[in-house]
Protein backbone atom coordinates (compact mmCIF):
# COMPACT_ATOMS: atom_id res chain seq x y z
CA UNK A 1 -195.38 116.57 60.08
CA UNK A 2 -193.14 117.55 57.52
CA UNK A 3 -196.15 120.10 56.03
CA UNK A 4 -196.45 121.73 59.54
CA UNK A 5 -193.04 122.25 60.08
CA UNK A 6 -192.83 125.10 56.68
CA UNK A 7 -195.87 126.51 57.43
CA UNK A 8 -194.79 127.27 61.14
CA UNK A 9 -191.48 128.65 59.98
CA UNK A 10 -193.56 130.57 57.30
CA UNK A 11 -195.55 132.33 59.63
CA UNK A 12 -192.80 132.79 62.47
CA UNK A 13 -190.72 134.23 59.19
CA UNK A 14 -192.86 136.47 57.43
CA UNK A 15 -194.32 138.18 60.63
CA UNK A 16 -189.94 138.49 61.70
CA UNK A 17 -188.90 139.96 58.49
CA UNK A 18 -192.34 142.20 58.42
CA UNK A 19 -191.07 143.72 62.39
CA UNK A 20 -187.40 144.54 61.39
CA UNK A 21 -187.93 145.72 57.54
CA UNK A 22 -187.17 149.12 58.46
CA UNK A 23 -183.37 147.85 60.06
CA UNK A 24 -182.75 145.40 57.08
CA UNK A 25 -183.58 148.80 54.59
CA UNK A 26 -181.16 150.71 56.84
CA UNK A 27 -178.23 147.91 56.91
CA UNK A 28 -178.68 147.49 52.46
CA UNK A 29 -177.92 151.26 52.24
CA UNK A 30 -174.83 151.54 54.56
CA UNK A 31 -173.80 148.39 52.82
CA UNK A 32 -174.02 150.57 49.61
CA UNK A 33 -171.87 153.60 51.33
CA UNK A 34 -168.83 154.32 49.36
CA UNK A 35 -169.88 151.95 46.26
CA UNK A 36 -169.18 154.47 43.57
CA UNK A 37 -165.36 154.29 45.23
CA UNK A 38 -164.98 149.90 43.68
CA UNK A 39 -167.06 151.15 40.68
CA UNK A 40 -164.51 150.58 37.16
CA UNK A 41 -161.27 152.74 37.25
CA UNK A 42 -162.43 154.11 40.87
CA UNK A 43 -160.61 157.16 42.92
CA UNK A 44 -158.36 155.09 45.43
CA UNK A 45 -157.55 156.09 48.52
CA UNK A 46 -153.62 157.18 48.64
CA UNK A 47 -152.96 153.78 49.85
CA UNK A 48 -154.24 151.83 46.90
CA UNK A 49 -153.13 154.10 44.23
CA UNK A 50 -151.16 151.98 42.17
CA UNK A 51 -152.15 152.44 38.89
CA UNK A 52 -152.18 156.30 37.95
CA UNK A 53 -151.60 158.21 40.72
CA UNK A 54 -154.40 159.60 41.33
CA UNK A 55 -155.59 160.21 45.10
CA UNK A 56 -159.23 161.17 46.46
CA UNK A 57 -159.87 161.25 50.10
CA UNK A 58 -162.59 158.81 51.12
CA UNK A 59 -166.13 159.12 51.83
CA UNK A 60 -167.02 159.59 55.05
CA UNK A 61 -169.40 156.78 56.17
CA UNK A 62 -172.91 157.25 57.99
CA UNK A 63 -173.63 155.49 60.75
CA UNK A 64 -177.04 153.68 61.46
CA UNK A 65 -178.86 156.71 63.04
CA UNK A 66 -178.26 158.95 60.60
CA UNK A 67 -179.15 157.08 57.66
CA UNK A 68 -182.30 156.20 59.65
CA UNK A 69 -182.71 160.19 60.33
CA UNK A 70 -181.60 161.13 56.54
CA UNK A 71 -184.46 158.77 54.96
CA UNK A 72 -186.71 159.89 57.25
CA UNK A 73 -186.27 163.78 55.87
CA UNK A 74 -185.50 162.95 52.89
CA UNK A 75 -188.02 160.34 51.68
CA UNK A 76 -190.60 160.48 54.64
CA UNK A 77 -191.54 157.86 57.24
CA UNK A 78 -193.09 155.16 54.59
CA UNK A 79 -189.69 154.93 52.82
CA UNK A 80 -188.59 152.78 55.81
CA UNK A 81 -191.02 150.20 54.50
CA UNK A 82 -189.66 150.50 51.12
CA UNK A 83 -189.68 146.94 49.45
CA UNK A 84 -191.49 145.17 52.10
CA UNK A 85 -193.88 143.46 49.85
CA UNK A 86 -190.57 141.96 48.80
CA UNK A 87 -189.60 141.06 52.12
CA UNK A 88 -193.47 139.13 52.01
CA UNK A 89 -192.43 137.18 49.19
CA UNK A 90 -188.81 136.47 50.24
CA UNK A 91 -189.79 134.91 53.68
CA UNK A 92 -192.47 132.84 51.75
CA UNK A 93 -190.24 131.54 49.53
CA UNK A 94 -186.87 131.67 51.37
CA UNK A 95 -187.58 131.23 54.48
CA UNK A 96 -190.36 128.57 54.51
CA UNK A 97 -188.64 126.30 52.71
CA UNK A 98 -185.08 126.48 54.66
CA UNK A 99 -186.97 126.60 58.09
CA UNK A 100 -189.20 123.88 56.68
CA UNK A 101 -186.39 121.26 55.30
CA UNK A 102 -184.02 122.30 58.66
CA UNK A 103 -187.36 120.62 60.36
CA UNK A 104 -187.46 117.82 58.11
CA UNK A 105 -183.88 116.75 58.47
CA UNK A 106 -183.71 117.68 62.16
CA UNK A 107 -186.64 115.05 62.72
CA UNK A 108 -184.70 112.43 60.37
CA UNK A 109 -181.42 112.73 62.18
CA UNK A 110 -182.32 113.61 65.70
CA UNK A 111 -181.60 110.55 68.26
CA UNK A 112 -184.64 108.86 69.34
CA UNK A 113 -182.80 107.64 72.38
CA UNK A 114 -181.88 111.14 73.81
CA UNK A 115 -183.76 113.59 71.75
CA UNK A 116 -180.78 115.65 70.68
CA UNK A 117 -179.09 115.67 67.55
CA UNK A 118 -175.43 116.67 67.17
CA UNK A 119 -173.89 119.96 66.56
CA UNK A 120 -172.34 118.62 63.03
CA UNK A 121 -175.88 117.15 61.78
CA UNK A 122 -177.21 120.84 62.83
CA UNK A 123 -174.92 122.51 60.77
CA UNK A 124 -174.90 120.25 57.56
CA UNK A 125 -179.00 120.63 57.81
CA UNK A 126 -178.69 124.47 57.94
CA UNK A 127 -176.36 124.56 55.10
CA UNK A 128 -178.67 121.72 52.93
CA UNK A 129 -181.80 124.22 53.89
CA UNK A 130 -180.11 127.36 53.58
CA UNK A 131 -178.71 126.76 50.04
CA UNK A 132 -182.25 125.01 48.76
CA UNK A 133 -184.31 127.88 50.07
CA UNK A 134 -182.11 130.84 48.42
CA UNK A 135 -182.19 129.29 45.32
CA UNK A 136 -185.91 129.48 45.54
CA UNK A 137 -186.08 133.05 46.59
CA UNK A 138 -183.45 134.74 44.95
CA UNK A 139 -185.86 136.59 42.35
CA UNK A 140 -187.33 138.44 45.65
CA UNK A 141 -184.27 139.17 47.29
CA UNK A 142 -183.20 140.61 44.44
CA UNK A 143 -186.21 142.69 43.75
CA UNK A 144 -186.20 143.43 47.95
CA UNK A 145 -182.62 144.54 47.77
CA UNK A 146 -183.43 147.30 44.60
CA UNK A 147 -186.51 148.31 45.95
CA UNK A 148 -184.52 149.13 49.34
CA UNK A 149 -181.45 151.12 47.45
CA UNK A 150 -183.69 152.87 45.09
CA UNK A 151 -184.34 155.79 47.16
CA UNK A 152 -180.58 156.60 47.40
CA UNK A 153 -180.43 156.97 43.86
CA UNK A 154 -180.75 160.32 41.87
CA UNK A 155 -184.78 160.83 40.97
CA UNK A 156 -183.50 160.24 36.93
CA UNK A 157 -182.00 157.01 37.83
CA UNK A 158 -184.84 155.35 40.32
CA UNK A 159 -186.41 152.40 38.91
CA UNK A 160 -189.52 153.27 40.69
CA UNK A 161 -191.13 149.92 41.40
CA UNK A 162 -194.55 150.02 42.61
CA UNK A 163 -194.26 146.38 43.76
CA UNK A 164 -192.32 143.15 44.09
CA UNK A 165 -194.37 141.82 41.27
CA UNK A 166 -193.30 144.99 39.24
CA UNK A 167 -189.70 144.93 39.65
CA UNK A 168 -189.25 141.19 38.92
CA UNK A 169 -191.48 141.69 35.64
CA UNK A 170 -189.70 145.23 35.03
CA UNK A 171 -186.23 142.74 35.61
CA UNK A 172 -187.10 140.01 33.23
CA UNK A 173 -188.56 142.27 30.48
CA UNK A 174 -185.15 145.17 30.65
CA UNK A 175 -182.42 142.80 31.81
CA UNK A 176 -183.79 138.77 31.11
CA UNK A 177 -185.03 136.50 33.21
CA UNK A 178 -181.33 135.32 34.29
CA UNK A 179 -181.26 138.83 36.38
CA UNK A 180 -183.95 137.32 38.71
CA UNK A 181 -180.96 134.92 39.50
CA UNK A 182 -177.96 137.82 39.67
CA UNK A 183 -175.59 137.19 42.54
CA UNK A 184 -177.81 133.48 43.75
CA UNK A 185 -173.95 132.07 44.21
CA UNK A 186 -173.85 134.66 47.02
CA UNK A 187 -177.63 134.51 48.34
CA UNK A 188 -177.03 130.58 48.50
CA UNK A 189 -173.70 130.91 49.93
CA UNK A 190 -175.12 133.50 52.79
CA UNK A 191 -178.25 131.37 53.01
CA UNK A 192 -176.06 128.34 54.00
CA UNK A 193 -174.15 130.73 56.40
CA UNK A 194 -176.72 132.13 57.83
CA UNK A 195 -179.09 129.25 58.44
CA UNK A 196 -176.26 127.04 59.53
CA UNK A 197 -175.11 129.18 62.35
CA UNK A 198 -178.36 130.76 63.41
CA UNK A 199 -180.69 127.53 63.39
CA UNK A 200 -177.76 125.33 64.55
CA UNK A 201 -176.34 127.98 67.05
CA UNK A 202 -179.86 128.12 68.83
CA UNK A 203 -181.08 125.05 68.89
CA UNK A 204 -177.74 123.95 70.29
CA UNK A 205 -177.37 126.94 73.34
CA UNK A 206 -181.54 126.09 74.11
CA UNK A 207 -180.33 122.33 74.52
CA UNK A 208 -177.37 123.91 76.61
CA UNK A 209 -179.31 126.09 78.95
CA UNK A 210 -181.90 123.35 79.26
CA UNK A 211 -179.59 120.50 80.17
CA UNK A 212 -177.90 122.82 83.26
CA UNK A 213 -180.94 123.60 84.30
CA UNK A 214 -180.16 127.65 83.74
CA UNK A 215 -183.38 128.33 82.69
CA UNK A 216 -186.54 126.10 81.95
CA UNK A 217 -188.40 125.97 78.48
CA UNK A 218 -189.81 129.17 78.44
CA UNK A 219 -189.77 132.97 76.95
CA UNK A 220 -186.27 133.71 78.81
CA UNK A 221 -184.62 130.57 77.68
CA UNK A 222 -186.05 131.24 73.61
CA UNK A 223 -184.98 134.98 73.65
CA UNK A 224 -181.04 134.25 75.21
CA UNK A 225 -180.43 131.42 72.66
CA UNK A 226 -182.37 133.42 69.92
CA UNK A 227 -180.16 136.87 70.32
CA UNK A 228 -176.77 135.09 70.83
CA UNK A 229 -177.91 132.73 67.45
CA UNK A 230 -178.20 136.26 66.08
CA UNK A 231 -175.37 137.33 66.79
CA UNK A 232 -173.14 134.15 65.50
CA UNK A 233 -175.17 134.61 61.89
CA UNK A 234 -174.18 138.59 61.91
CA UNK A 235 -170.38 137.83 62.07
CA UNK A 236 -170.73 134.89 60.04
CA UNK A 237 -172.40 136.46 57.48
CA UNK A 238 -171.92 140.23 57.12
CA UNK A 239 -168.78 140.10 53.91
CA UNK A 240 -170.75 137.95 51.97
CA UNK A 241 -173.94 140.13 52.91
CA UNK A 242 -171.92 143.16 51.74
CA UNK A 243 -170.79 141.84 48.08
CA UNK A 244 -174.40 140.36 47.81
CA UNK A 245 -175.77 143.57 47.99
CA UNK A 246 -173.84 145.34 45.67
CA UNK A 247 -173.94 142.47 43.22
CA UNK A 248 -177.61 142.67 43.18
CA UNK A 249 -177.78 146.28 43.07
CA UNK A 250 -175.88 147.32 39.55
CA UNK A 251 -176.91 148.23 36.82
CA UNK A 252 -176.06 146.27 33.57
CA UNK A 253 -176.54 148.86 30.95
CA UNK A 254 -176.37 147.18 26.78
CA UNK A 255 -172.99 147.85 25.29
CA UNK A 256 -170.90 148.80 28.35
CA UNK A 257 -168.95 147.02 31.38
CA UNK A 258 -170.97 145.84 34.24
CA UNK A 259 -169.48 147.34 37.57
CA UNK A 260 -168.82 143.81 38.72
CA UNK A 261 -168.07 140.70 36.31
CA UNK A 262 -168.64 138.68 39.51
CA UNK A 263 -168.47 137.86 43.35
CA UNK A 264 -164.94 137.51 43.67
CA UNK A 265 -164.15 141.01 41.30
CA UNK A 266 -166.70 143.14 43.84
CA UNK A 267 -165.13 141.79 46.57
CA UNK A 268 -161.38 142.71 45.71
CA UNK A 269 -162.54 146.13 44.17
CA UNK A 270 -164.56 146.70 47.28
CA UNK A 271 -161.48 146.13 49.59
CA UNK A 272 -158.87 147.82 47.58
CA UNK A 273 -161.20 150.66 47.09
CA UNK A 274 -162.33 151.28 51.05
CA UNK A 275 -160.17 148.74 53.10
CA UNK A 276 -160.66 145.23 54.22
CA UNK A 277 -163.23 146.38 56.94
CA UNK A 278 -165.87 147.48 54.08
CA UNK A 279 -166.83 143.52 53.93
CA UNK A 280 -168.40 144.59 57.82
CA UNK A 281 -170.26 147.79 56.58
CA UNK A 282 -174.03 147.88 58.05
CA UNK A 283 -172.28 145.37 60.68
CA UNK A 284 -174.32 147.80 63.62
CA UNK A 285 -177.73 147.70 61.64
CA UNK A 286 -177.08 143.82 60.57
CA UNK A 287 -176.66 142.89 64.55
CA UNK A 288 -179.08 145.60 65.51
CA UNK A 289 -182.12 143.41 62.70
CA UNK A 290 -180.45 140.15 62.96
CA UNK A 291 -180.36 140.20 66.56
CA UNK A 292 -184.38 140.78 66.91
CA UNK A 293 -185.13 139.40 63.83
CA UNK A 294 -183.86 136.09 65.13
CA UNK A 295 -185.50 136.58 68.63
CA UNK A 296 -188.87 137.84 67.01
CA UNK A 297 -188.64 134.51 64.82
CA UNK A 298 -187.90 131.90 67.36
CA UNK A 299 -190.07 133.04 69.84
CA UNK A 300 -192.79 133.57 67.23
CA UNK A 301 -192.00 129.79 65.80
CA UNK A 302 -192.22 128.34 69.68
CA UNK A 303 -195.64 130.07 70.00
CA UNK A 304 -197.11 128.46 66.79
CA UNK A 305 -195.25 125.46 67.31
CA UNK A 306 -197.87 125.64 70.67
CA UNK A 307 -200.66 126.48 69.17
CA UNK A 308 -200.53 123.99 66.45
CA UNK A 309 -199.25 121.07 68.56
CA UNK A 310 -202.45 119.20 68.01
CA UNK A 311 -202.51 119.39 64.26
């Protein structure tokens, strides 16, 4: 039982991360709008110019359209796909395993006598599964993440992966292996997030809508608790999303300062640089993918849950 349960969240994850690629590619480079503002010694805005006086006015930001639109001119209609052989690997790893051990632990702890298990169980699973499974895919979300940014970049500065197998043996050769594992505080700490409050979130609203009868077990009832699970992981997760990103993204050239020396430095150059509300950048795009994303997966993982009932 314990086998079935990863390979149904496998499948259910790689085809959902395959569907919305193209919105996850869009959310990483608004998350990346404005970066060069929390680089070292940035241009602050007038309200953050404490140190030399020195005022800039701020970038405007793009919203999800017309990024979608500029990558499109700019870097033609495959670009959207950029990295998705990283997405591939990411679900594998990632996903499997945190959808797989949420099963696990959901079928340990759930009450035999009434079938549920409660909201607090739900969470602590998601955040056990969440945190394993990041661990184990961090070298892909960082490769996923670069691959997605790269096109931004000026043509001298790409990195130019042809792969997800070339950019994490590119990685290890340039930068060490330890770069596979740049910024896994924040993918486990988002992992746990998100996996707490969208597995948790929908398999407590189904139970909901069930139990009053709203709705029976069926395609309406999976795509309702799926988009509002979707939802609660968006909010939940979007600042740490945002620092993640950028984290993962720098460039650690020999001999000079790194951008960030960690989590906690990105994050307070990112908000005195653009403002507080920079931690929800990509906040449209991360609804507009997590919200399908989720439904696509759910409703995908009820299907195979169907058609391998018998195995």
């Amino acid at each position: 039982m314990g086998v079935k349960g990863f390979v149904e969240g496998g499948i259910a994850s790689i085809i959902a991360g395959c569907s919305t690629h193209p919105l996850d590619l869009i959310k990483v480079r608004m998350q990346l709008q404005g970066e060069s503002l929390a680089a070292p010694n940035p241009v602050l805005r007038p309200a953050f110019a404490f140190n030399n006086g020195v005022t800039a006015a701020p970038r405007p930001s793009v919203g999800p359209v017309a990024v979608g639109l500029n990558i499109l001119r700019q870097e033609g209609a495959a670009a959207l796909f950029s990295g998705v052989s990283a997405t591939v690997l990411r679900q594998t790893l990632y996903s499997t395993t945190r959808m797989g051990l949420y099963d696990v632990l959901k079928t340990k702890w759930t009450n035999p006598e009434t079938g549920n298990m409660p909201l607090v169980r739900k969470i602590t699973a998601g955040l056990i599964a969440g945190g394993i499974g990041a661990a184990v895919g961090n070298p892909a979300d960082v490769a996923m993440v670069r691959m997605q940014a790269d096109g931004r970049l000026p043509a001298a500065a790409r990195r130019n992966y042809t792969s997800v197998v070339d950019a994490i043996g590119s990685m290890a050769r340039k930068e060490g292996v330890g770069s596979l594992w740049r910024g896994s505080s924040l993918t486990v700490n988002r992992a746990m997030i998100v996996t707490a409050s969208q597995l948790a979130s929908y398999d407590q609203i189904k139970e909901s809508i069930l139990e009053k009868g709203v709705m029976g077990d069926g395609l309406g009832t999976h795509v309702t608790a799926s988009f509002a699970a979707g939802f609660v992981a968006s909010v939940a997760s979007n600042p740490v999303d945002v620092i993640k990103t950028r984290v993962m993204n720098m460039s650690v050239e020999a001999g000079k300062a790194a951008p960030y020396s960690g989590a906690l430095d990105c994050a307070i150059k990112t908000v005195r640089a653009e403002g507080p509300m920079a931690l929800y950048k990509g906040f449209i795009p991360t609804i507009s993918r997590q919200g399908p994303f989720t439904v696509v997966l759910f409703v995908t993982l009820e299907q195979v849950r169907k058609l391998l009932k018998d195995f």
